[in-house]
Structure formats: structure tokens, C-alpha cells
N, C-alpha and C. Protein backbone atom coordinates (compact mmCIF):
# COMPACT_ATOMS: atom_id res chain seq x y z
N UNK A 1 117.02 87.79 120.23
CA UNK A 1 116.94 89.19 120.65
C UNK A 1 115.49 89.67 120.61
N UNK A 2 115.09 90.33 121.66
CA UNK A 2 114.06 90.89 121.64
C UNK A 2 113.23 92.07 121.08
N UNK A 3 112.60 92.27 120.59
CA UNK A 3 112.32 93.36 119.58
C UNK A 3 110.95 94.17 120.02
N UNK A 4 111.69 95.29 119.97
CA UNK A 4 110.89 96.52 120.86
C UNK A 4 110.58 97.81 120.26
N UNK A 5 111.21 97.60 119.18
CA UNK A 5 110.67 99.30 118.28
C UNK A 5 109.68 98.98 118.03
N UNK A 6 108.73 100.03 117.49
CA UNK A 6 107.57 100.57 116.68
C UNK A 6 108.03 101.45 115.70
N UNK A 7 108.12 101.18 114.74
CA UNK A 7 108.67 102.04 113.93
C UNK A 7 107.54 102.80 113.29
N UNK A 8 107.36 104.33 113.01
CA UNK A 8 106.54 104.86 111.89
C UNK A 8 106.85 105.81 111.14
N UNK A 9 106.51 105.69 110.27
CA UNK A 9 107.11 106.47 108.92
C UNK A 9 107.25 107.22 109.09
N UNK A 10 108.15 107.84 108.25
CA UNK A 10 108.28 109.26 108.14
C UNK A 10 106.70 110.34 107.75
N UNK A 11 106.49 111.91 107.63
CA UNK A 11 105.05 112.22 107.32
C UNK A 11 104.74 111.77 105.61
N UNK A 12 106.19 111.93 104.92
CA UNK A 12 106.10 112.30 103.63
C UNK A 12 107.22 110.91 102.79
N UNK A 13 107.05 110.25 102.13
CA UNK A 13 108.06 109.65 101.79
C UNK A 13 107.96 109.88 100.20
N UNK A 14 109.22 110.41 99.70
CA UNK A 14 109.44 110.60 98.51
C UNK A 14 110.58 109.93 97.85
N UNK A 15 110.76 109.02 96.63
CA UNK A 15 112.02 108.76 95.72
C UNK A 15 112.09 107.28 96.63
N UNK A 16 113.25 106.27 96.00
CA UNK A 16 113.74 105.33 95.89
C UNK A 16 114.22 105.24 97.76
N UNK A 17 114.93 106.13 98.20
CA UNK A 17 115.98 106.40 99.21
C UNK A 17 115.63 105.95 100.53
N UNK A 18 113.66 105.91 100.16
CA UNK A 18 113.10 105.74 101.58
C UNK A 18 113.16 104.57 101.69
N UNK A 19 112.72 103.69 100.87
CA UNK A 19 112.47 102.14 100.66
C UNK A 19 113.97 101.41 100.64
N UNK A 20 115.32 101.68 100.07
CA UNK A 20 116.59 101.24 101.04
C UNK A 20 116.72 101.24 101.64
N UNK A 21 116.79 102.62 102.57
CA UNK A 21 116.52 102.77 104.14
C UNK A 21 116.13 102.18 104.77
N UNK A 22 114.70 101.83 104.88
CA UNK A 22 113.41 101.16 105.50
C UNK A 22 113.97 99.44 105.27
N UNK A 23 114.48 99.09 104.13
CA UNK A 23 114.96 97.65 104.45
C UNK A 23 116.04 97.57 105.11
N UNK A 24 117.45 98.40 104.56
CA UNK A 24 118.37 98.27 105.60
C UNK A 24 118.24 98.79 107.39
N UNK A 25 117.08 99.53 107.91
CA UNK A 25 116.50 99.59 109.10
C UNK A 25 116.17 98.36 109.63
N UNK A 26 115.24 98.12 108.81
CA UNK A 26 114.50 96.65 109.12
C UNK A 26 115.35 95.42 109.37
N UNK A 27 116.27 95.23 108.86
CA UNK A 27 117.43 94.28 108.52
C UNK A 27 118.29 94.44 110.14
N UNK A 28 118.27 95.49 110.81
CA UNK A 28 118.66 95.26 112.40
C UNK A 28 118.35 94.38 113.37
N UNK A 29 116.71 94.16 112.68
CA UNK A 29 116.38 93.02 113.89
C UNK A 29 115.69 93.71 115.05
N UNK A 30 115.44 94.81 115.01
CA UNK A 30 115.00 95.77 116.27
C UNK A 30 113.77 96.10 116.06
N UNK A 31 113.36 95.90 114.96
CA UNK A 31 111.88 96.29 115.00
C UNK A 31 110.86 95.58 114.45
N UNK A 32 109.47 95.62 115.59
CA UNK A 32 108.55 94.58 115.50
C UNK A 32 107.44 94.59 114.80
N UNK A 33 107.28 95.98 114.89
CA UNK A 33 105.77 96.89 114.02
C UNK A 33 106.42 98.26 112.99
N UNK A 34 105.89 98.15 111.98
CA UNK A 34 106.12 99.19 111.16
C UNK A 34 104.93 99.47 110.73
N UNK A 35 104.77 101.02 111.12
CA UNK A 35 103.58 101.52 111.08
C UNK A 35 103.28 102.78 109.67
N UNK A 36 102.48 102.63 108.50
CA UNK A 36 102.69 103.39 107.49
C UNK A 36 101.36 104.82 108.16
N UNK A 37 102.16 105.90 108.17
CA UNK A 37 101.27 106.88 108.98
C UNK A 37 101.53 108.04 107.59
N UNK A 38 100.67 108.10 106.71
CA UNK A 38 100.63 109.44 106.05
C UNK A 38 99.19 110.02 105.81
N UNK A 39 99.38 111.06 106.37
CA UNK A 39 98.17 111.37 106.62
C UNK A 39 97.37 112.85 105.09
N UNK A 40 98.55 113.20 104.57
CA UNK A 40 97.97 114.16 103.43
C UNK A 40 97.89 113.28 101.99
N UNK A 41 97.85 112.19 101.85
CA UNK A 41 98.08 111.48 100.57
C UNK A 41 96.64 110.92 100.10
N UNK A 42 96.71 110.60 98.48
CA UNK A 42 94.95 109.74 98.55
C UNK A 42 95.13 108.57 98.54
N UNK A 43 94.45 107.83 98.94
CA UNK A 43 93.91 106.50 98.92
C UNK A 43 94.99 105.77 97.97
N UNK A 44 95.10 106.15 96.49
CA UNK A 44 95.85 105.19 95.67
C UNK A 44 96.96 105.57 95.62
N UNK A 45 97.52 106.53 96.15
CA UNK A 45 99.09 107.04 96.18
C UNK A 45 99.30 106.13 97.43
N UNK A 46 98.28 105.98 98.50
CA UNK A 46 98.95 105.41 99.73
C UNK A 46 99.21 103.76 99.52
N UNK A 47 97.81 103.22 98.70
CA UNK A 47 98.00 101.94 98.13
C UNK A 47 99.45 101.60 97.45
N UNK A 48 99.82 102.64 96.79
CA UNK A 48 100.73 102.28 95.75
C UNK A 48 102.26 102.25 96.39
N UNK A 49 102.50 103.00 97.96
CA UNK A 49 103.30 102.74 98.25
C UNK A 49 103.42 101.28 99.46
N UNK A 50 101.99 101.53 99.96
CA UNK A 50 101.81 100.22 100.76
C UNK A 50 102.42 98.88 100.30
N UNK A 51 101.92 98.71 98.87
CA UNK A 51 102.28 97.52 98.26
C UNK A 51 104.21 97.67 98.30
N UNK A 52 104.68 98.66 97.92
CA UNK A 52 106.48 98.84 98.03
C UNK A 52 106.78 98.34 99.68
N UNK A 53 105.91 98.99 100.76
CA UNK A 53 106.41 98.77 101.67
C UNK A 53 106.09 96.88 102.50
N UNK A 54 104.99 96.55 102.06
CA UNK A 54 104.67 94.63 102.33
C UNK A 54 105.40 94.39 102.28
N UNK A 55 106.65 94.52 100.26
CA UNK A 55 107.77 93.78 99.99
C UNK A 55 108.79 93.20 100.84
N UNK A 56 108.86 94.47 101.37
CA UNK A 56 109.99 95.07 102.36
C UNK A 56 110.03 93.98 104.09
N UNK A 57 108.84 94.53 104.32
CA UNK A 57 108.28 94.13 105.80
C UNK A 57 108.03 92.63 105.67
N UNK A 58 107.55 91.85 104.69
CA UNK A 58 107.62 90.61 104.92
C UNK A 58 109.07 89.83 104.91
N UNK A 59 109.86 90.33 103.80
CA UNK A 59 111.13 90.25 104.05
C UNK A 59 111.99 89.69 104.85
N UNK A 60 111.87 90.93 105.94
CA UNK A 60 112.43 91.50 107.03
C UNK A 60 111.52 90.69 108.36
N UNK A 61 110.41 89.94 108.14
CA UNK A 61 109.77 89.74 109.43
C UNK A 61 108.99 90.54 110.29
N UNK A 62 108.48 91.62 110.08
CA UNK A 62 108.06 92.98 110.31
C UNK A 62 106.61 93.24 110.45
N UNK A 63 105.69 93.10 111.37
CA UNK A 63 104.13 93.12 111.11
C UNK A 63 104.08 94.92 110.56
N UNK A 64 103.09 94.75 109.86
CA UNK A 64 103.00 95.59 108.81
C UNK A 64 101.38 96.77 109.15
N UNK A 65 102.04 97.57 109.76
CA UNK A 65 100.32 98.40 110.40
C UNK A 65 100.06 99.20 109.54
N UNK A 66 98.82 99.66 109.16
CA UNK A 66 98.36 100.96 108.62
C UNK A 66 98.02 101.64 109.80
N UNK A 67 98.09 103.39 109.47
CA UNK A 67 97.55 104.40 110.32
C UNK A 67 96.04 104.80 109.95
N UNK A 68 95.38 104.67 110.43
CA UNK A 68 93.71 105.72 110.40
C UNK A 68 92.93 104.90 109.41
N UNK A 69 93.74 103.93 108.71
CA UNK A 69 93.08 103.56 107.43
C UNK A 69 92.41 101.53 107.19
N UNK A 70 91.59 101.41 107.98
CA UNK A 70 91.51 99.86 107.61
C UNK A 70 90.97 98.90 106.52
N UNK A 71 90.45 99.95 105.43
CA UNK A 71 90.43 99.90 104.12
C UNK A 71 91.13 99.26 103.46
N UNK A 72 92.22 100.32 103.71
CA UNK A 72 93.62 100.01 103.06
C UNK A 72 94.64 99.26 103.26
N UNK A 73 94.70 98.59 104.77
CA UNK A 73 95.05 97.68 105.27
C UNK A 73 94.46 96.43 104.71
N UNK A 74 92.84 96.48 104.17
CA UNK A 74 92.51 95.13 104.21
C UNK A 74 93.12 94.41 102.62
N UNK A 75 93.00 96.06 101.73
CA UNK A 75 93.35 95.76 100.59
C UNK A 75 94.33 96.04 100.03
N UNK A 76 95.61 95.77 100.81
CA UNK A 76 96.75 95.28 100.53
C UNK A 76 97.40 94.02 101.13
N UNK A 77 96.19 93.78 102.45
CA UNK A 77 96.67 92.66 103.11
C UNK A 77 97.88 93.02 104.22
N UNK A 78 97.73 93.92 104.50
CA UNK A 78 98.55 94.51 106.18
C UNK A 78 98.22 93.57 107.03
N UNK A 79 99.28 93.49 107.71
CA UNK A 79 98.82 92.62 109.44
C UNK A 79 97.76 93.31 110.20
N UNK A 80 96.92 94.64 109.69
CA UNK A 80 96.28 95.22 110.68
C UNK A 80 96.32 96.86 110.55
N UNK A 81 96.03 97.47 111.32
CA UNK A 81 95.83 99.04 111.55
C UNK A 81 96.01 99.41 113.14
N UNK A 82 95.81 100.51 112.93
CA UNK A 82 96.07 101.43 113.96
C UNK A 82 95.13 103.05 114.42
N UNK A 83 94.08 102.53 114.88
CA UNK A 83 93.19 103.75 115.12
C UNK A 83 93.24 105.20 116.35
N UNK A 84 92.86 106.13 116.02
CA UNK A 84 92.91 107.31 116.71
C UNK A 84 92.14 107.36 117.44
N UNK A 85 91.58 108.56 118.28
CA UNK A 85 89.88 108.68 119.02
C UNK A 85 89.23 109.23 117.98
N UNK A 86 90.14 110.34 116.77
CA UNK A 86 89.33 110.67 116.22
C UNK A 86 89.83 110.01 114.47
N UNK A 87 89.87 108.78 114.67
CA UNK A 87 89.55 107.60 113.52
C UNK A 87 88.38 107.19 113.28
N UNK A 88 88.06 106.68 112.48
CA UNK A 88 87.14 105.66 112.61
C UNK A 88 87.07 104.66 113.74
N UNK A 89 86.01 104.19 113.95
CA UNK A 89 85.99 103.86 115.21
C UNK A 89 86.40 102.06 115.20
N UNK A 90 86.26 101.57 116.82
CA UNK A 90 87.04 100.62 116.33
C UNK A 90 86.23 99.30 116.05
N UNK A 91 85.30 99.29 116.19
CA UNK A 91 84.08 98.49 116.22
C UNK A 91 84.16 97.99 114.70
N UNK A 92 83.55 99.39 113.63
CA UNK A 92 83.48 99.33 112.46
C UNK A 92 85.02 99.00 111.68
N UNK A 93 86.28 99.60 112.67
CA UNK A 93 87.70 98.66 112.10
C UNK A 93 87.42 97.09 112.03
N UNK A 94 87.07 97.24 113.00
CA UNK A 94 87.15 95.04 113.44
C UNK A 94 86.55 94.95 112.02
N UNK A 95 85.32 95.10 112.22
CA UNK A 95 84.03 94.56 110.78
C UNK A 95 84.82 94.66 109.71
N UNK A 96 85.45 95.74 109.15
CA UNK A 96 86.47 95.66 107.99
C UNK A 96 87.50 94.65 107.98
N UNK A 97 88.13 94.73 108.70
CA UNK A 97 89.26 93.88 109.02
C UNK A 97 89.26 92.10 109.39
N UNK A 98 87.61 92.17 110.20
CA UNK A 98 87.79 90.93 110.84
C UNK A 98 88.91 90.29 112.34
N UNK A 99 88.74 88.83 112.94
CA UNK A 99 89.22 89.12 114.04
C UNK A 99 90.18 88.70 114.11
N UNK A 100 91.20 88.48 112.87
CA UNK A 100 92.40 88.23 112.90
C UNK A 100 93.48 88.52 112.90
N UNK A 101 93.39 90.72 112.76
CA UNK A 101 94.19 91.17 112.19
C UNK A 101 94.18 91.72 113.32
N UNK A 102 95.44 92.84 113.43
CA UNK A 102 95.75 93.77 114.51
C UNK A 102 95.12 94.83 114.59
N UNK A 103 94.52 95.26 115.38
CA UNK A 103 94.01 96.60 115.64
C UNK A 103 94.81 97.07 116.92
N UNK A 104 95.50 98.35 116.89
CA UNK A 104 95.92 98.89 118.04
C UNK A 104 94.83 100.35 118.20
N UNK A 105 94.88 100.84 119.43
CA UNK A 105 94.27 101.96 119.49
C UNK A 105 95.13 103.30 120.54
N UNK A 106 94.52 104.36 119.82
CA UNK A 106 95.54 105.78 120.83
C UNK A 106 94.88 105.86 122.00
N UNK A 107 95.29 105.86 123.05
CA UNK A 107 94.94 106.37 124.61
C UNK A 107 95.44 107.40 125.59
N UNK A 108 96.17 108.25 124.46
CA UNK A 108 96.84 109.40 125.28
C UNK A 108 96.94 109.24 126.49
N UNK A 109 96.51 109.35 127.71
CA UNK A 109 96.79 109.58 129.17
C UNK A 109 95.65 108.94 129.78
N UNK A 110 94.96 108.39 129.38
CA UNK A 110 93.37 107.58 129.65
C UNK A 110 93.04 106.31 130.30
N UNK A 111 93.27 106.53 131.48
CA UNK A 111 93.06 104.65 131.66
C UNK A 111 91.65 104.66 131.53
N UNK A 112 90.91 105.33 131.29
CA UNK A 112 89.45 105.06 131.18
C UNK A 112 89.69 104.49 129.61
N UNK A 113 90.28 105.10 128.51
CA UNK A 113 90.22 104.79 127.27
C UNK A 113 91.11 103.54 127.24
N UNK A 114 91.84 103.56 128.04
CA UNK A 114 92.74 101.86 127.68
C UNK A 114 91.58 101.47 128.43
N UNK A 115 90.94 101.00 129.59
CA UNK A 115 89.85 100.05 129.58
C UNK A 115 88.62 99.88 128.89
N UNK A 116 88.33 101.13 128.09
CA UNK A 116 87.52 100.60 127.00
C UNK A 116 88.29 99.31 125.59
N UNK A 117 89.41 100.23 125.34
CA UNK A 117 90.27 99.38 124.40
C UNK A 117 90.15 98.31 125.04
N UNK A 118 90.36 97.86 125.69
CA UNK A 118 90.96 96.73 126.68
C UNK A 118 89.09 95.42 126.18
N UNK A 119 88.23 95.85 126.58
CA UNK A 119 86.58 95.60 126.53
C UNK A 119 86.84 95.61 124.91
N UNK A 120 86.56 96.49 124.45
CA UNK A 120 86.54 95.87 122.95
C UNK A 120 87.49 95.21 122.25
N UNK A 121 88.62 94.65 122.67
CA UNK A 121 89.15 93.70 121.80
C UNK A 121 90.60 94.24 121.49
N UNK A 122 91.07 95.34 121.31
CA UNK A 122 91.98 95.88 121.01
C UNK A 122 93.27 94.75 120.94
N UNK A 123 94.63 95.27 120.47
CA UNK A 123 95.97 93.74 120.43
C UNK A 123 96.33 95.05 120.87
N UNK A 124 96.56 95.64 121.05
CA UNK A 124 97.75 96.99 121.75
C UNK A 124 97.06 98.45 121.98
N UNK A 125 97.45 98.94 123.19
CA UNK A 125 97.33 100.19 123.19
C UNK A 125 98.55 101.25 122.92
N UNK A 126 97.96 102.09 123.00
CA UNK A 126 99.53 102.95 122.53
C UNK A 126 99.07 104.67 123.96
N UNK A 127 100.20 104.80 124.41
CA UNK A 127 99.96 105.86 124.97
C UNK A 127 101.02 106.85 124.59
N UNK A 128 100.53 108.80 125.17
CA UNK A 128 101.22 109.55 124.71
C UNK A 128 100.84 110.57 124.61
N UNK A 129 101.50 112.01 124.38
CA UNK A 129 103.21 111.80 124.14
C UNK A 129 103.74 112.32 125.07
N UNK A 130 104.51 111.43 125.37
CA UNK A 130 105.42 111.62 127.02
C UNK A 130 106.50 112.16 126.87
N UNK A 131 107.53 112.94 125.62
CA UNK A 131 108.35 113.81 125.41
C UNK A 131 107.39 114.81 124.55
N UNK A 132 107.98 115.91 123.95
CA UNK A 132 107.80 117.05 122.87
C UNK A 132 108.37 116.01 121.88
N UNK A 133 107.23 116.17 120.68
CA UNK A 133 107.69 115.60 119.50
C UNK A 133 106.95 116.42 118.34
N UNK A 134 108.44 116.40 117.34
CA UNK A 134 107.83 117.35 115.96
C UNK A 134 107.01 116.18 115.44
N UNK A 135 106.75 115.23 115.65
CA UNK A 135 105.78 114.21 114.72
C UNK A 135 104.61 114.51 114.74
N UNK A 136 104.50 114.47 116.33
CA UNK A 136 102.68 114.33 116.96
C UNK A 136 102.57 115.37 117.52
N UNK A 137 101.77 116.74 117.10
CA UNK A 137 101.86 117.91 117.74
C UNK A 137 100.31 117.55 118.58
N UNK A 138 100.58 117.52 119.83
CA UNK A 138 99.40 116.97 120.47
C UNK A 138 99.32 117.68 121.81
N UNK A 139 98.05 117.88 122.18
CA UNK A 139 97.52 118.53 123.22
C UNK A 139 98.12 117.71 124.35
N UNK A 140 97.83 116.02 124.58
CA UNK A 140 98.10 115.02 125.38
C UNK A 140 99.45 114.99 125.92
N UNK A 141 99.47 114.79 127.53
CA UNK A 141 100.77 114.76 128.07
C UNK A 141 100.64 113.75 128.47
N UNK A 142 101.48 112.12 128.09
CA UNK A 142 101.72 111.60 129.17
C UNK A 142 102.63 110.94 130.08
N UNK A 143 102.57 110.70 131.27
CA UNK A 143 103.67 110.18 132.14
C UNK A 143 103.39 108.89 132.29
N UNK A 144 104.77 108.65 133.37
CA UNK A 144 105.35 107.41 133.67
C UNK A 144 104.00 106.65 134.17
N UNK A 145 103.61 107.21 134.95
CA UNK A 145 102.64 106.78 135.68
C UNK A 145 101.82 105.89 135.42
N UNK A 146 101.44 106.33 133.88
CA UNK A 146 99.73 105.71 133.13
C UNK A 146 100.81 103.96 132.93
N UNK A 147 102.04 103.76 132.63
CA UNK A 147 102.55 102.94 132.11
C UNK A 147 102.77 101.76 133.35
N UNK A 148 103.21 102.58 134.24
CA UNK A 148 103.21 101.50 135.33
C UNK A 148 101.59 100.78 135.94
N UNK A 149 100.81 102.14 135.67
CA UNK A 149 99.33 101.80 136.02
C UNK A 149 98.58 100.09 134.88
N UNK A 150 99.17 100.38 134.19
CA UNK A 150 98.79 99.39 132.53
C UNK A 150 99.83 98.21 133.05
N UNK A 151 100.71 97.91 133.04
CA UNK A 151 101.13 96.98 132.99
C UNK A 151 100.63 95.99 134.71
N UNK A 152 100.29 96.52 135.88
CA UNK A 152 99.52 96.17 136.71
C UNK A 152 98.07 95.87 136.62
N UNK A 153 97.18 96.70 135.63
CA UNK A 153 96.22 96.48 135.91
C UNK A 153 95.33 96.33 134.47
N UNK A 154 95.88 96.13 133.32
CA UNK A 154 95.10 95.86 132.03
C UNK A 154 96.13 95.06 131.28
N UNK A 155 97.57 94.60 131.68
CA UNK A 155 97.61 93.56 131.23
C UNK A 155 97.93 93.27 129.66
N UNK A 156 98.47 94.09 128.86
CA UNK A 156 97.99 93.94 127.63
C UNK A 156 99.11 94.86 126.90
N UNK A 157 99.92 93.97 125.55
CA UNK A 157 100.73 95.20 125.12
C UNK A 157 100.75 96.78 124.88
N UNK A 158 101.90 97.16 125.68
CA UNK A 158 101.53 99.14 125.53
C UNK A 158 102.97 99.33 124.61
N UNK A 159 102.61 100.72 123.75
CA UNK A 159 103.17 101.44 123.34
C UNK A 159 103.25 102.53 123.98
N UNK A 160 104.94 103.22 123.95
CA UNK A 160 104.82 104.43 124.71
C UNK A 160 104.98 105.26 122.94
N UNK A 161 104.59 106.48 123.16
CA UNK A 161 104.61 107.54 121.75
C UNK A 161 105.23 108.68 122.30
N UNK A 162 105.97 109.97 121.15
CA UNK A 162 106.37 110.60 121.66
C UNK A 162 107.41 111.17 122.27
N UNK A 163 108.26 111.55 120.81
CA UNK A 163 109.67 112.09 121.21
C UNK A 163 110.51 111.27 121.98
N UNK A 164 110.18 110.14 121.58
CA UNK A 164 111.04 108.80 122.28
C UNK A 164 113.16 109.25 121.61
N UNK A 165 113.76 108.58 121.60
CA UNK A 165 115.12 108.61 121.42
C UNK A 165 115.96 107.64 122.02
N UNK A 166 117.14 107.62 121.90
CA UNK A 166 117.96 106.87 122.48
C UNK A 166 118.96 107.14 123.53
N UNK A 167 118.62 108.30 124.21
CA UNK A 167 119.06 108.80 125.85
C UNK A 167 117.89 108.44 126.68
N UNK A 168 116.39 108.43 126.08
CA UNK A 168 115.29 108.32 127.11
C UNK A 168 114.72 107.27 127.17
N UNK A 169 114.57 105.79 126.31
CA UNK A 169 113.80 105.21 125.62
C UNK A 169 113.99 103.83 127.34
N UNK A 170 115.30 104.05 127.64
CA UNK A 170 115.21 102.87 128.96
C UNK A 170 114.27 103.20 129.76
N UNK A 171 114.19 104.76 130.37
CA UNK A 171 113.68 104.72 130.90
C UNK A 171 112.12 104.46 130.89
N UNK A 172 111.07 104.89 129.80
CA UNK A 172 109.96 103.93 128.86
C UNK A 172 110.02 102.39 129.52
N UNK A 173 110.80 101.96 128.56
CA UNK A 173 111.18 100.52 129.22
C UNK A 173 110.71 99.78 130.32
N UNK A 174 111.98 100.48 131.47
CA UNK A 174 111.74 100.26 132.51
C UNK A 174 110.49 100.32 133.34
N UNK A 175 109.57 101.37 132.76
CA UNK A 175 108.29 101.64 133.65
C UNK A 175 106.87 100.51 133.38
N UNK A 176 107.11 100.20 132.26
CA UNK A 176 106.53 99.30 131.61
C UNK A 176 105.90 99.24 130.77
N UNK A 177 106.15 99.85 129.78
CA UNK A 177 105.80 99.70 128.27
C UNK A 177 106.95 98.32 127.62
N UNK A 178 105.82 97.94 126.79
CA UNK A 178 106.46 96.65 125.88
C UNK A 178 106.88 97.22 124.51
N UNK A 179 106.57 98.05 124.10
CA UNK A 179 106.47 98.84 122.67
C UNK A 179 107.34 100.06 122.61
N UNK A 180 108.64 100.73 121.98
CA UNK A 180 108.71 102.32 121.96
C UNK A 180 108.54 102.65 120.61
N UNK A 181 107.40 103.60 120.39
CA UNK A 181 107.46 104.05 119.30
C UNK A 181 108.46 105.33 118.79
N UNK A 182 108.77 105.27 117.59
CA UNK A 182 109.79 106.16 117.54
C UNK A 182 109.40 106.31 116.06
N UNK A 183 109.83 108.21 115.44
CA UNK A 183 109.87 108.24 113.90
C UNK A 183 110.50 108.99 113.54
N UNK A 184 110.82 110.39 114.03
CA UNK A 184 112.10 111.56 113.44
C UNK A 184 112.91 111.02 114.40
N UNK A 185 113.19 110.57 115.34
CA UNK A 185 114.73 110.05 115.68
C UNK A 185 115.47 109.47 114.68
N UNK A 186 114.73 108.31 113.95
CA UNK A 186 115.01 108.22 113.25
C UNK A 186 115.02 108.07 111.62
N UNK A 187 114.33 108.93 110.92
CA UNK A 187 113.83 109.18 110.03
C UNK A 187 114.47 111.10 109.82
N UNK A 188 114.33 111.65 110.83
CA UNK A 188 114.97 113.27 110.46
C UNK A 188 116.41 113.48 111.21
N UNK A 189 117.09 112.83 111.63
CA UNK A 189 117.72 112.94 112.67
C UNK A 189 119.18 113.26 112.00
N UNK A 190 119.29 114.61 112.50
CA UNK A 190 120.62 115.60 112.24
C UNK A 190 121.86 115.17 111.60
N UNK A 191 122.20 114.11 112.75
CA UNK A 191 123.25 113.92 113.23
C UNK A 191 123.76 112.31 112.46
N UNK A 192 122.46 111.44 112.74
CA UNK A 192 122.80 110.28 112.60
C UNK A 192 121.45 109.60 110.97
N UNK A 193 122.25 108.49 110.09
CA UNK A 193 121.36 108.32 109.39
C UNK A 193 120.63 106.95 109.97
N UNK A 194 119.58 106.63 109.12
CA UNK A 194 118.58 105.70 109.87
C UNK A 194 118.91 104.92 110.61
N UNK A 195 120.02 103.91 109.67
CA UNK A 195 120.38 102.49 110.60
C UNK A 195 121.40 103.11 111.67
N UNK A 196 122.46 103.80 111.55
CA UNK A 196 122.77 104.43 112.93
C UNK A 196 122.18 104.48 114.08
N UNK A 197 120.97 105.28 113.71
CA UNK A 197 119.89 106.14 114.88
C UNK A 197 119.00 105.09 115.38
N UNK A 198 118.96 103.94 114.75
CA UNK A 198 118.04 103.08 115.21
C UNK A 198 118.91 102.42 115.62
N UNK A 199 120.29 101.52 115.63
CA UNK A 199 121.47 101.24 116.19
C UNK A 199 121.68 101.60 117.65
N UNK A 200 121.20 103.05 117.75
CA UNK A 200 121.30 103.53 119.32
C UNK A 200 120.69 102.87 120.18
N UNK A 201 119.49 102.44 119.71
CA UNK A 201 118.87 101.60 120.74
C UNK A 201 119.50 100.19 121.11
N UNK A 202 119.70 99.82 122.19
CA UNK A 202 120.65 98.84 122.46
C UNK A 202 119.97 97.84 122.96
């Protein structure tokens, strides 16, 4: 089976409840990248859960990303990171990291910025956000378009971002993204609990 989520954390993870979850998620088989994205925490609170979450993700088979942080990736031993435009940049990621690990980068609506990614080295781009999402409150709109444009002409794994779900996520798919990222679908989601909501995806 082929494996197509991006999974990223929830903003806040608190207590025991997240880390069951997150293995019995993982344990579906559906997801390829798990991405640790907290962005109000320090350095050794984030370390301290990083190391809970490796356990988990090696486990499970799971490449293991940090968000904004390649520090902290290097010193826990993550498969890699995941940079912003307004991250650190990605040059000085590599140098931390070295050229073995994953670096993905954000390209909102940019084929100018996926062909820079593309020139420096990047393992994935990520574009977005092509629904309304309470995750990523973001200026950036993007469409089908940039996705079909990428998979013709740069060649190179994409992430779509962005109020993804499991009524819209084929259509993603279909246009040509290799990646759907997804995180309150399933992580806040009303109706359904994790492994359910991630279940939807078929």
C-alpha cells in the first residue's frame, strides 16, 4: 500500500493521550512523514518530546521531520526538517544537517520558489494552502494549478497543505501532488477520533 499522508502535529500536545494516539495513527500504514510543528515551546520541552515521538515513528516506519528547527532535528537524530521562507534558511539547514537528511521547503503558490528549492537541493516541496485551515492562518492561496504545473515541470516530490480532509484530498491527488498534508482533520476533528479520521482516507 502506498503511503501518502503527511502527518503534523497537533499546535500543542499535552499528557500521555497524544503519544497513544500518534502510535495507534501510525500503526494504519497511511502515513509517510510525521512532521513535529510546535511553534510556542523551548528548545528542551521540544527536545524532550521529540525523543517520545522517534520511539514511536521508528516503530511504526515513519520518517520523522522537525518544523523550523534543524538543531533539533540534528540532536535527536530526526530524518530531517522542514523549513519556511521565513525559517532559517536553507543553505545554513543543509550545513547543520548535512546531505543526508531531509530538508523539505514551503512554496506557497511560487513556482519561482519551487525552482529555487528545486536548485538548491531541497527532497520535497510543500505547497499552500489550497483550502481555509484553522492550522495555517496564511495570507497564501493556492490552486490546482501550481500542482499540475510541478509535477510537469520540476519533477520532484510535492506536498499539498491546507485544510486538506477526506471529501477533498482525491482531488489533491489527482492533480498531482505526491504528499497530503493534513493536522486538525485529524488531530481536532469533532466528529471522528484520530485513527477514524485518518481511516477516511482510503
Amino acid at each position: 500500500m502506498k503511503r501518502y499522508i503527511y502527518l503534523l502535529s497537533p499546535e500543542k500536545i499535552k499528557g500521555v493521550s497524544f503519544y497513544n494516539n500518534l502510535n495507534k495513527v501510525l500503526k494504519t500504514n497511511k502515513v509517510k512523514y510525521f512532521q513535529l510543528r510546535l511553534k510556542k515551546i523551548s528548545t528542551v520541552e521540544m527536545l524532550k518530546i521529540s525523543k517520545k515521538v522517534k520511539k514511536i515513528v521508528i516503530k511504526n516506519n515513519v520518517k520523522f521531520l522537525v518544523n523550523d528547527k534543524p538543531l533539533v532535528a540534528k540532536l535527536i537524530g530526526a530524518d530531517g526538517c522542514h523549513v519556511g521562507q521565513k525559517d532559517m534558511n536553507f543553505i545554513n539547514a543543509r550545513k547543520i544537517l548535512g546531505n543526508h537528511k531531509i530538508i523539505g521547503m514551503t512554496c506557497h503558490n511560487s513556482k519561482k520558489l519551487a525552482i529555487k528549492a528545486k536548485k538548491y537541493g531541497a527532497d520535497y516541496i510543500a505547497f499552500g494552502s489550497f483550502f481555509k485551515s484553522p492550522t495555517k492562518k496564511t495570507a497564501f492561496k493556492a490552486n490546482l494549478d501550481i500542482l499540475r504545473w510541478a509535477k510537469k515541470k520540476i519533477n520532484m516530490p510535492t506536498v499539498a497543505i491546507g485544510g486538506i480532509n477526506s471529501s477533498n484530498y482525491k482531488k489533491i491527488l489527482s492533480n498531482g501532488a505526491n504528499l497530503i498534508a493534513c493536522s486538525n482533520y485529524v488531530w481536532n476533528n469533532k466528529k471522528l477520533d484520530p485513527v477514524s479520521a485518518i481511516n477516511k482516507f482510503k
